[in-house]
C-alpha atoms as a PDB file:
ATOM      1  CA  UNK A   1      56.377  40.751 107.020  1.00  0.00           C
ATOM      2  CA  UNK A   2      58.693  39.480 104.355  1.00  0.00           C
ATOM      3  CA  UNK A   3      58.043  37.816 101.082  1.00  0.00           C
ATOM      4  CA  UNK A   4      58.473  34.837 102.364  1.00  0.00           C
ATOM      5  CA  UNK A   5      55.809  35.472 104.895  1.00  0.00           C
ATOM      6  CA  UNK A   6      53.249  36.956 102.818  1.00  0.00           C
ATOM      7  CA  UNK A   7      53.401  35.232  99.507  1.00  0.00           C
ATOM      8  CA  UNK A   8      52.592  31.545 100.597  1.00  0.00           C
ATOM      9  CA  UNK A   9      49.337  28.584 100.334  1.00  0.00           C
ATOM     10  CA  UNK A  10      46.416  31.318  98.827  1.00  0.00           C
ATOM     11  CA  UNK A  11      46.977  34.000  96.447  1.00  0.00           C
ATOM     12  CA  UNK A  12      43.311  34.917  94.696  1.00  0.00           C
ATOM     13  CA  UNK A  13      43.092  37.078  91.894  1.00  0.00           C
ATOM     14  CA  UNK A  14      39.869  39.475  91.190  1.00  0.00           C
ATOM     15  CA  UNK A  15      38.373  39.598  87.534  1.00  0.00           C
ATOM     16  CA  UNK A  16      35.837  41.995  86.433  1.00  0.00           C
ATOM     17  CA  UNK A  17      33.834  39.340  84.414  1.00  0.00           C
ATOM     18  CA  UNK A  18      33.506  36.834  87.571  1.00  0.00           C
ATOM     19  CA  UNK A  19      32.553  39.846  90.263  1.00  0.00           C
ATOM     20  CA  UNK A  20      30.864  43.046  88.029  1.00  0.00           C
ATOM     21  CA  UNK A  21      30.759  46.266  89.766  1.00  0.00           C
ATOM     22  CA  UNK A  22      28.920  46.416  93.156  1.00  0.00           C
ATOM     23  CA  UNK A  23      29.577  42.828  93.326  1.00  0.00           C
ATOM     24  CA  UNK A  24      33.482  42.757  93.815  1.00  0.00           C
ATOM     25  CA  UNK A  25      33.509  44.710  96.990  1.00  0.00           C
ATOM     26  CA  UNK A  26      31.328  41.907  98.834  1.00  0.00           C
ATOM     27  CA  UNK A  27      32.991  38.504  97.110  1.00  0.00           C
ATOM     28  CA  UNK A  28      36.428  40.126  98.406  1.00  0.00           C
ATOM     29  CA  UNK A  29      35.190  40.577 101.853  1.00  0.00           C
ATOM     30  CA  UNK A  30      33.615  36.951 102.052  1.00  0.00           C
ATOM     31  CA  UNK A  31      36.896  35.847 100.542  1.00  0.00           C
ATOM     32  CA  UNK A  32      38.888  37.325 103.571  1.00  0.00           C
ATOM     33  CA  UNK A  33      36.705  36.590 105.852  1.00  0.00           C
ATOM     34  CA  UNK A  34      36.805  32.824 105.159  1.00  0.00           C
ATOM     35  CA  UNK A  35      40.805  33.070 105.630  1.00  0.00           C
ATOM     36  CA  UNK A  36      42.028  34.772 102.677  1.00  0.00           C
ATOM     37  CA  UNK A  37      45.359  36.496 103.178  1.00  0.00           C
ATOM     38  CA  UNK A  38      47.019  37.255  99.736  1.00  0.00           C
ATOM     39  CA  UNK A  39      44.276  39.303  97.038  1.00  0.00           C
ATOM     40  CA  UNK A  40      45.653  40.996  93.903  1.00  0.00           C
ATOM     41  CA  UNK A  41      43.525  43.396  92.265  1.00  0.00           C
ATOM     42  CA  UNK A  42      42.951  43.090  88.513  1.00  0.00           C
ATOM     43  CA  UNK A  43      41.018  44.886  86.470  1.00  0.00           C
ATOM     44  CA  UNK A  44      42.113  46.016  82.782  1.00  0.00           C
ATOM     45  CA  UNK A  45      38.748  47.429  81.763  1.00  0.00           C
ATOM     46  CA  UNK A  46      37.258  50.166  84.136  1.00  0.00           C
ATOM     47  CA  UNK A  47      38.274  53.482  83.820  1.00  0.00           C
ATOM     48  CA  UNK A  48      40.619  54.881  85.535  1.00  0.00           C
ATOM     49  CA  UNK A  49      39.006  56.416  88.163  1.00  0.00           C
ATOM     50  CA  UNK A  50      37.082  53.662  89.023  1.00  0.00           C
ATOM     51  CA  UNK A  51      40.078  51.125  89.284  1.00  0.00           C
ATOM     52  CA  UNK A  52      41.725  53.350  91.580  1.00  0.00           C
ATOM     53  CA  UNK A  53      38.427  53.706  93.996  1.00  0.00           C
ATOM     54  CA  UNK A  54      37.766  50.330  94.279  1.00  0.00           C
ATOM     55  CA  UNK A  55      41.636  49.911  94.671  1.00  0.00           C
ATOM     56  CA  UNK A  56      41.944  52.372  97.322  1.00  0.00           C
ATOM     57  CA  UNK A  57      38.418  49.913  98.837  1.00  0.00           C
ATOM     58  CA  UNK A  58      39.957  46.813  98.406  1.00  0.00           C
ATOM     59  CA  UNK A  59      43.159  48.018 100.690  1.00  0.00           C
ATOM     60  CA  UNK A  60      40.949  49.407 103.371  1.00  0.00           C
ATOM     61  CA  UNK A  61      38.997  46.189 103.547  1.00  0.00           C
ATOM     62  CA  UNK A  62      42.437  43.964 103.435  1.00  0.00           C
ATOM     63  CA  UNK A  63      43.529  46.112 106.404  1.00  0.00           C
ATOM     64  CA  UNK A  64      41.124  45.223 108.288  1.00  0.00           C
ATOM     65  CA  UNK A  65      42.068  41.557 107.964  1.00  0.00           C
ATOM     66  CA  UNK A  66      45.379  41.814 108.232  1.00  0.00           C
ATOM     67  CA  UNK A  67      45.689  40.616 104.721  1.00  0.00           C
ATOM     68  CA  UNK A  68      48.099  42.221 101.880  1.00  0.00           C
ATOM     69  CA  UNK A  69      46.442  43.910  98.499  1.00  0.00           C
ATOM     70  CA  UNK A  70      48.748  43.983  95.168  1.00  0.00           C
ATOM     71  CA  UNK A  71      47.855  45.693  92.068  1.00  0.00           C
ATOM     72  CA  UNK A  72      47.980  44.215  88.696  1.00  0.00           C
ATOM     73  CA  UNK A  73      50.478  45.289  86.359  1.00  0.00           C
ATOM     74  CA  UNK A  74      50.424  48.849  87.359  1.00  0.00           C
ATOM     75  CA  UNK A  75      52.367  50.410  89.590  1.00  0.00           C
ATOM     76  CA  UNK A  76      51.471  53.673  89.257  1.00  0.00           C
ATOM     77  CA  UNK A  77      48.000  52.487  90.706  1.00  0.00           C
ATOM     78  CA  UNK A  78      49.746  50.708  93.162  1.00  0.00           C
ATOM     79  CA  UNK A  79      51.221  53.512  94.425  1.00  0.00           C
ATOM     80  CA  UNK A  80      48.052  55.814  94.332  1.00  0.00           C
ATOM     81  CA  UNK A  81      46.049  53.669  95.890  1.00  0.00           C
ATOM     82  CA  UNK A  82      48.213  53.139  98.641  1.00  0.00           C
ATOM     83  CA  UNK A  83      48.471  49.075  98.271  1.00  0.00           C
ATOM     84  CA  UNK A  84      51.621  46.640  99.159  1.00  0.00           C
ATOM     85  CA  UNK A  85      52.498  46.067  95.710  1.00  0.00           C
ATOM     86  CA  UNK A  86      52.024  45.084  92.073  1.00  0.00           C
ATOM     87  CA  UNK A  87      52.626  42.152  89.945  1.00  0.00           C
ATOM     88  CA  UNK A  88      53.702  43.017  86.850  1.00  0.00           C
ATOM     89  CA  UNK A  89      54.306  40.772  83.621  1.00  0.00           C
ATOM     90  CA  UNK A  90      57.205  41.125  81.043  1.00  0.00           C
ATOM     91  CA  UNK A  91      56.233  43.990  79.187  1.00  0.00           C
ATOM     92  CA  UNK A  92      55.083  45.944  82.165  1.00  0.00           C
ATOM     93  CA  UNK A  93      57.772  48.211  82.428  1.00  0.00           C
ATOM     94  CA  UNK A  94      60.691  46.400  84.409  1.00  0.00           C
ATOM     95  CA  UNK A  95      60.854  45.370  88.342  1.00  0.00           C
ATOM     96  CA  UNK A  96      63.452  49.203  88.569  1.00  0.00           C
ATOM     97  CA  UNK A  97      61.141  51.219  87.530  1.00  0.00           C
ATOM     98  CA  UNK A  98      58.166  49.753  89.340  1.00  0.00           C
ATOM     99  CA  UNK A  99      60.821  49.858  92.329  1.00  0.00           C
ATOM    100  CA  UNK A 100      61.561  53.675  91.659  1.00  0.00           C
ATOM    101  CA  UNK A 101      57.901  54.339  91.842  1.00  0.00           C
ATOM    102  CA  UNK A 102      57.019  51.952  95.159  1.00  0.00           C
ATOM    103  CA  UNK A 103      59.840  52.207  97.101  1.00  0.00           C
ATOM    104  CA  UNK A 104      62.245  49.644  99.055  1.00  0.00           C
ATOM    105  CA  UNK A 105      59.497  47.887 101.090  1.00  0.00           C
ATOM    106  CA  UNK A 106      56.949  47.255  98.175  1.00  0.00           C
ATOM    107  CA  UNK A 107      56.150  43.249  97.321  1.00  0.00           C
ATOM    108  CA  UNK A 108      56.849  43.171  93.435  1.00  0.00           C
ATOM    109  CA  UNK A 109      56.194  39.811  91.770  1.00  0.00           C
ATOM    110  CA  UNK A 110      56.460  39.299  88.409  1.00  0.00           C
ATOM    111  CA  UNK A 111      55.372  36.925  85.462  1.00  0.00           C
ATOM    112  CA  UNK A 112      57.912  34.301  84.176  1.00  0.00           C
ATOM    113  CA  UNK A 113      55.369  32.108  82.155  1.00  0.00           C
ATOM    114  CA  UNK A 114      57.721  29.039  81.922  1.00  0.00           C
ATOM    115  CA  UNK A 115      61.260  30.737  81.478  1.00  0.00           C
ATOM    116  CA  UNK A 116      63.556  29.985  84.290  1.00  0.00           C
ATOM    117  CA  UNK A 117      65.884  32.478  83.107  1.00  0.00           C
ATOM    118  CA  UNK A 118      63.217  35.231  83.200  1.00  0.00           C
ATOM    119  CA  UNK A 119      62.566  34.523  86.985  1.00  0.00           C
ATOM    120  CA  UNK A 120      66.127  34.817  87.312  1.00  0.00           C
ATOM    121  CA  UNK A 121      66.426  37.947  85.338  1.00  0.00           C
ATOM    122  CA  UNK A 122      63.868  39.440  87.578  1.00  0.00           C
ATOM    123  CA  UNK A 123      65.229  38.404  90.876  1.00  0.00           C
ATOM    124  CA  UNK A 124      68.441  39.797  89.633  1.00  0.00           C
ATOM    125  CA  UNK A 125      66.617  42.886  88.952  1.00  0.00           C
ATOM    126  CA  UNK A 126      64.565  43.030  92.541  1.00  0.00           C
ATOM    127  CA  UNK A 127      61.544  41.335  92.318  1.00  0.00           C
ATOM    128  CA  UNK A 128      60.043  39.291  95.500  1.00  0.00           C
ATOM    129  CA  UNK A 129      58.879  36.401  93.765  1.00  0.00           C
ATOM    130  CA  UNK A 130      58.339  34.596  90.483  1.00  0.00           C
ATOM    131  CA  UNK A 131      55.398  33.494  89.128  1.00  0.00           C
ATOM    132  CA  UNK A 132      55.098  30.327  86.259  1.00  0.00           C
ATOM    133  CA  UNK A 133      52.001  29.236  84.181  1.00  0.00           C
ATOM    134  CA  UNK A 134      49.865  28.390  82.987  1.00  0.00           C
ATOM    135  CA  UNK A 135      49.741  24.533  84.161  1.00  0.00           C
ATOM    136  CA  UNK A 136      46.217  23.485  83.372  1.00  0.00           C
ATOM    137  CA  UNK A 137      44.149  25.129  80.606  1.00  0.00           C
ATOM    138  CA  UNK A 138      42.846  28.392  82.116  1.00  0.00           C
ATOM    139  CA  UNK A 139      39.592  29.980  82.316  1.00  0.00           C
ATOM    140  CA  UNK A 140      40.930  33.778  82.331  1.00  0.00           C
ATOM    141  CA  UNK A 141      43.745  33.233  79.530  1.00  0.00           C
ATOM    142  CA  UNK A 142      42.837  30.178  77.490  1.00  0.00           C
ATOM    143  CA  UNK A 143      45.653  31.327  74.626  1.00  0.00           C
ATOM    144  CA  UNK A 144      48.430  31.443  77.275  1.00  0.00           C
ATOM    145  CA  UNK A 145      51.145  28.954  76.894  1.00  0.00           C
ATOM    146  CA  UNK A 146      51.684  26.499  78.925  1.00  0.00           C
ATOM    147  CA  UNK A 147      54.221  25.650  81.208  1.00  0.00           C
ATOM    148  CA  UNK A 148      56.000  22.312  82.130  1.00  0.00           C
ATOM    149  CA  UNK A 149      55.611  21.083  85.860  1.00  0.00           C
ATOM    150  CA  UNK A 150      59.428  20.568  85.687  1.00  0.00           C
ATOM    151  CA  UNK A 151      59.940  24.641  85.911  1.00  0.00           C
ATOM    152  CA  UNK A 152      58.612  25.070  90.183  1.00  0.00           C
ATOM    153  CA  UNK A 153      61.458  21.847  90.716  1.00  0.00           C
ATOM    154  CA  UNK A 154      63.790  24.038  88.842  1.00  0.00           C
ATOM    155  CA  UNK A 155      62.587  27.076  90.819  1.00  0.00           C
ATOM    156  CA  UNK A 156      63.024  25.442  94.282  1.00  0.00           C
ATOM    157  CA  UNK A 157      66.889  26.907  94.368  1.00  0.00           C
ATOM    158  CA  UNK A 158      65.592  30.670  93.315  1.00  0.00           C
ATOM    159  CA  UNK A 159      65.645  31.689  96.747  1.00  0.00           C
ATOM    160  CA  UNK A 160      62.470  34.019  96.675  1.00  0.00           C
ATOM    161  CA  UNK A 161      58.692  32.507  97.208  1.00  0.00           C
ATOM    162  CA  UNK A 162      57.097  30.855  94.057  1.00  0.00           C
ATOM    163  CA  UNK A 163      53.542  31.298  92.375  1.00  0.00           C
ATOM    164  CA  UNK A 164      52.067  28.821  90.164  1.00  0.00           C
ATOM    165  CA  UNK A 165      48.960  29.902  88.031  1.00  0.00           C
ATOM    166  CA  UNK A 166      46.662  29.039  85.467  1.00  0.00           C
ATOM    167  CA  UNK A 167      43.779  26.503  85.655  1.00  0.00           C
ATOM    168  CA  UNK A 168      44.375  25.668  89.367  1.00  0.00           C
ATOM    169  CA  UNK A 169      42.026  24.067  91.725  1.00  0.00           C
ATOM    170  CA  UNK A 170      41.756  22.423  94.289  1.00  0.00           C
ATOM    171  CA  UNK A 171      42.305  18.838  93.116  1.00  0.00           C
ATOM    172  CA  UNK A 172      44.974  20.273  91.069  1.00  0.00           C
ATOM    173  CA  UNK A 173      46.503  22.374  93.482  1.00  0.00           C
ATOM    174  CA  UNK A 174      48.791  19.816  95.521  1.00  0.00           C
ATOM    175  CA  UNK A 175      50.655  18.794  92.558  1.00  0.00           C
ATOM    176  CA  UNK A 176      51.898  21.891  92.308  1.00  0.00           C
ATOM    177  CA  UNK A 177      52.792  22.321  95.906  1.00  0.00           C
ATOM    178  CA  UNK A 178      54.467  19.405  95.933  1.00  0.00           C
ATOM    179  CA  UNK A 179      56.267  20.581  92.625  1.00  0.00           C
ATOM    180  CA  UNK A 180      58.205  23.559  94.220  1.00  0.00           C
ATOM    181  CA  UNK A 181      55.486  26.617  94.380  1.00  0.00           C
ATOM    182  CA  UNK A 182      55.378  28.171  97.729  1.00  0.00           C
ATOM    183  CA  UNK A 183      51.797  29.847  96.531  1.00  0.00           C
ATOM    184  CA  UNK A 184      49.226  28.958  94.009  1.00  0.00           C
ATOM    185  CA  UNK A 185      47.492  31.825  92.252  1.00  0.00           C
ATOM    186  CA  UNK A 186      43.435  31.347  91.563  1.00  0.00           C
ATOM    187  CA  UNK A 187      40.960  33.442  89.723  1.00  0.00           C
ATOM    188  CA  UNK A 188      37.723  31.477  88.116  1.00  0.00           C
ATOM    189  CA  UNK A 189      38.440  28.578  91.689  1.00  0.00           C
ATOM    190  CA  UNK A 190      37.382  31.446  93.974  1.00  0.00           C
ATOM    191  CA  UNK A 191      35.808  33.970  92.534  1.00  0.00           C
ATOM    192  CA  UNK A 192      33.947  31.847  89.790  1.00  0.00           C
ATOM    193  CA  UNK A 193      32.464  29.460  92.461  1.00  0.00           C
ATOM    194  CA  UNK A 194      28.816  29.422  93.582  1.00  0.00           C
ATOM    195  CA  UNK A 195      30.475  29.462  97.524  1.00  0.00           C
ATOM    196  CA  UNK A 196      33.263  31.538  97.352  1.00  0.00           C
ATOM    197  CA  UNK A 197      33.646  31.311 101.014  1.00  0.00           C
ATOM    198  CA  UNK A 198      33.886  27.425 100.599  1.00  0.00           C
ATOM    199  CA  UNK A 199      35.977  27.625  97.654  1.00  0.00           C
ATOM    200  CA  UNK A 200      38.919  29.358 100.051  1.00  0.00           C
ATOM    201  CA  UNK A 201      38.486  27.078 103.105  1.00  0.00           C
ATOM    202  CA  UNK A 202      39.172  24.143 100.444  1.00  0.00           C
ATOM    203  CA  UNK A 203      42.092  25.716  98.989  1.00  0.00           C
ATOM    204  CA  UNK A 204      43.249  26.869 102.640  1.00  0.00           C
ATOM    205  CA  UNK A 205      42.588  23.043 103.955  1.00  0.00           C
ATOM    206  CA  UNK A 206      45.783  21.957 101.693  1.00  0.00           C
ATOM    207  CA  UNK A 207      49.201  21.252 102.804  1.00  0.00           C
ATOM    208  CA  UNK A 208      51.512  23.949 101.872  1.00  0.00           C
END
């Protein structure tokens, strides 16, 4: 599947505070079973032989729902554990060399906060899609700056899929649809709910 394809409606992100140890392996699989298509694995705390077990997990368990697994903002990871892709941000190393290391047919997204002309640096450069935020104040990166609404209507003419993250629920979640982004990015709306199961079927329940 292309980009297009793959990076679209649901695109939840792990965090090691919300789902600690023996409990991320579970709150992944109730995830995907309740629809979930699009999981990025992040985790900037383990050690290094843990993140790449429960990496090389997490991309047995999204095979087995047809679903795609990306690594967080390491692509040597990526490539040892044997998952789609990575998102990386802007001082992650550079969409060529995380291309060098994956190969054509890896998904690499990358982080644009609210810079049009980064996103358009990095599709220059390779990447699959963009990703802008933060849009509501965020749970995961409360510091982050945020980023004007105006940037996905800008990004409708980038001609690669669009994620929109930071604060985003489901109430919040169809203005940013409506915006411009093909894909809204959620950590503390799925995995930080009591019904994590729930929490997907709402976000999957909106037009996209």
């Amino acid at each position: 599947m292309s980009a297009v394809d793959i990076v679209r409606g649901l695109y939840a992100i792990t965090d090691p505070a919300l789902t600690p140890g023996d409990t991320l392996l579970p709150a992944c699989e109730t995830a995907l079973s309740a629809g979930l298509r699009l999981l990025q694995y992040r985790n900037k705390t383990a050690p290094a032989a843990t993140r790449l077990h429960e990496a090389r997990t997490l991309v047995a368990l999204c095979a087995r729902f047809n679903a795609t697994l990306l690594i967080n903002d390491d692509p040597q990871l990526a490539r040892d554990s044997g998952a789609a892709g990575v998102h990386i941000g802007q001082q992650d190393g550079g969409v060529p060399r995380a291309r060098a290391l994956l190969g054509p047919d890896a998904l690499i997204g990358v982080t644009c906060h609210g810079d049009i002309n980064l996103a358009q640096h990095a599709i220059a450069e390779g990447a699959d899609y963009v990703a802008f935020g933060r849009f509501f104040p965020s749970h995961t990166k409360p510091q982050a700056p945020a980023a004007p609404l105006s940037v996905l209507e800008q990004a409708r003419t980038l001609g690669v899929p669009v994620v929109a993250i930071g604060g985003v629920n489901p109430d919040n979640a169809p203005e940013l649809l409506a915006a411009g982004a093909d894909a809204v990015a959620v950590i503390h709306g799925v995995f930080g709910q009591p019904d994590i199961a729930a929490a997907v079927r709402r976000f999957l329940s909106l037009p996209c």
